[in-house]
Every structure is written in C-alpha cells, then in structure tokens.
C-alpha atoms as a PDB file:
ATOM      1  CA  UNK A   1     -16.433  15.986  15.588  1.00  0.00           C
ATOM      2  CA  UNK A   2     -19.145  15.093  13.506  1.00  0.00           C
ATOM      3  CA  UNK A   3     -20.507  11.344  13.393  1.00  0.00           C
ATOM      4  CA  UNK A   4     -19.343  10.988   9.748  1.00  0.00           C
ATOM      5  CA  UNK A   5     -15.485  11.910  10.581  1.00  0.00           C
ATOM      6  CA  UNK A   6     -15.876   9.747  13.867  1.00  0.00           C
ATOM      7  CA  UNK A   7     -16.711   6.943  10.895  1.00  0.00           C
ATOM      8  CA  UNK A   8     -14.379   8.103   9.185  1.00  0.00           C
ATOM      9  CA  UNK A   9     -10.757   7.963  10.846  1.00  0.00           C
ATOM     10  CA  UNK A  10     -11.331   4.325  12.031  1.00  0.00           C
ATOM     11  CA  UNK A  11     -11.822   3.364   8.260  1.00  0.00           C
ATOM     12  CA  UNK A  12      -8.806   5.439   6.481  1.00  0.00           C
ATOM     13  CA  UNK A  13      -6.529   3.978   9.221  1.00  0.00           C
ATOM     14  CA  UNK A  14      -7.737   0.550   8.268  1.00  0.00           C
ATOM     15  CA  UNK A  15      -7.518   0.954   4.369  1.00  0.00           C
ATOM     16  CA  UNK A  16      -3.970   2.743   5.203  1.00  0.00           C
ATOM     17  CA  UNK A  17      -2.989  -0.103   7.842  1.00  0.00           C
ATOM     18  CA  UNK A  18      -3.780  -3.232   5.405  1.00  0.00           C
ATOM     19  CA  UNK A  19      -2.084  -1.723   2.141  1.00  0.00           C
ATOM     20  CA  UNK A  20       1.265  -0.986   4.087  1.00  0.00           C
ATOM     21  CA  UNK A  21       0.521  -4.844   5.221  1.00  0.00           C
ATOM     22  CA  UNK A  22       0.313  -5.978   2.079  1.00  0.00           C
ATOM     23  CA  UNK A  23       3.403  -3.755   0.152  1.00  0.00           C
ATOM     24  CA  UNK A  24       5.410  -5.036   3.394  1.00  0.00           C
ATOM     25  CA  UNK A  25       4.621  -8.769   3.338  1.00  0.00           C
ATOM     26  CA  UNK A  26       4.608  -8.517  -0.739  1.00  0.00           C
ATOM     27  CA  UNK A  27       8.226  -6.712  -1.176  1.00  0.00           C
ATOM     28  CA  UNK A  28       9.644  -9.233   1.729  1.00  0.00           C
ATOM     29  CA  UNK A  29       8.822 -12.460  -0.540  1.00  0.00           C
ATOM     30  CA  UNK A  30      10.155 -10.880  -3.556  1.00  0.00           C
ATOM     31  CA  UNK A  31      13.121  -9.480  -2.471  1.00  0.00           C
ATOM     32  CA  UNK A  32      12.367  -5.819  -2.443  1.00  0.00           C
ATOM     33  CA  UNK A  33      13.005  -3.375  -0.122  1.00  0.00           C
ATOM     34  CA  UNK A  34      10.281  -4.321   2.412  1.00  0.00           C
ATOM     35  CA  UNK A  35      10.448  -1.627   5.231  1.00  0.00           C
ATOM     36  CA  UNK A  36      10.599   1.244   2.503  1.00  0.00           C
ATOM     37  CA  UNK A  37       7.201   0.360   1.090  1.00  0.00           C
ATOM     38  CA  UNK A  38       5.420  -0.825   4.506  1.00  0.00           C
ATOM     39  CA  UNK A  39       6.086   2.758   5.624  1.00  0.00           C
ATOM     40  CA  UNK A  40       5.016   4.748   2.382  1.00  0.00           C
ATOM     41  CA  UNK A  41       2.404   2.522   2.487  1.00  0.00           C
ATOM     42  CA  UNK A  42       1.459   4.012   5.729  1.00  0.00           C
ATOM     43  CA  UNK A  43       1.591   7.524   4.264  1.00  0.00           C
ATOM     44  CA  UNK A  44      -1.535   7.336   2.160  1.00  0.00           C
ATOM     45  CA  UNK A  45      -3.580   5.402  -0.716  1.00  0.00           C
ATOM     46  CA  UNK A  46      -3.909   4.115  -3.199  1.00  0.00           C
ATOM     47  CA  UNK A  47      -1.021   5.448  -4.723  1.00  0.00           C
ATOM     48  CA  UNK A  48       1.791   3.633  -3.111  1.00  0.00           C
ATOM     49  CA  UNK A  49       0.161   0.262  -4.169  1.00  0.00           C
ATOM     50  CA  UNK A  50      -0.345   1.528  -7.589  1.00  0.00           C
ATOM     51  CA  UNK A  51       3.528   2.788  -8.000  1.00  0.00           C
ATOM     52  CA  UNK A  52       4.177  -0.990  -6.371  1.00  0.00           C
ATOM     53  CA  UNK A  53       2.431  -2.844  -8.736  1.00  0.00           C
ATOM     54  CA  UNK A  54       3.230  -0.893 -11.876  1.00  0.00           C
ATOM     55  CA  UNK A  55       6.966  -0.209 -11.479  1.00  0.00           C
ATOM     56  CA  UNK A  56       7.871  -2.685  -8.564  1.00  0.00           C
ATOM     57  CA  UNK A  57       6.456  -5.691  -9.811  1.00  0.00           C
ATOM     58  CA  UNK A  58       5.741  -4.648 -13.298  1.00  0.00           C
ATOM     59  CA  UNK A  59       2.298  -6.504 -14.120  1.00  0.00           C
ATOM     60  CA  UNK A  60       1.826  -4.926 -17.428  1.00  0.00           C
ATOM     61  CA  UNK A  61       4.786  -6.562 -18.759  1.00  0.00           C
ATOM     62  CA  UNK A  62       5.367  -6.965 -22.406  1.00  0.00           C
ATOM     63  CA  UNK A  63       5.191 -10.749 -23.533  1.00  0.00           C
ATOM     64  CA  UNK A  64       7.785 -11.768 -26.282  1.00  0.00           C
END
C-alpha cells in the first residue's frame, strides 16, 4: 500500500462513519425509519445524505 491509500481508508471510513451518524440520529428525531438510513449511510457518500435531505426531509419545499 502506498502512503496516500494508507491516508486514505482512515478518512473515507470517517466521512462514511459520521454521515450514517448523522442520517441515524436525524431520522430517529423525526420519526423516520432510523436504522434503514444509518446503514445506507454506511454504504457510501454523499448520496445517501443527499436522497435524505431532498426526499426525506424535503428542504426545497414549495412555500404557499
């Protein structure tokens, strides 16, 4: 292994670790299926956060 890989791995596991955090502490307050997105959020970024925010929570709502 090279030193940038050895770099590398600790920091994907940390981005990957604190966004399945976040979707699982975030979908437990409001109510969501929690352990769903903790583990997809596991699987890999960004997109699981993205699909969260934008269809989950729905942040771009319209305002009447």
């Amino acid at each position: 292994m090279t030193v940038e890989e050895l770099i590398l791995i600790p920091l994907v596991a940390v981005i990957l670790i604190a966004q399945s955090t976040f979707l699982f502490l975030d979908a437990r307050k409001r109510g969501h299926n929690y352990w769903l997105w903790g583990i997809v959020g596991l699987i890999q970024a960004p997109m699981p956060s993205l699909f969260y925010l934008l269809f989950v929570r729905k942040i771009f709502k319209t305002k009447k």
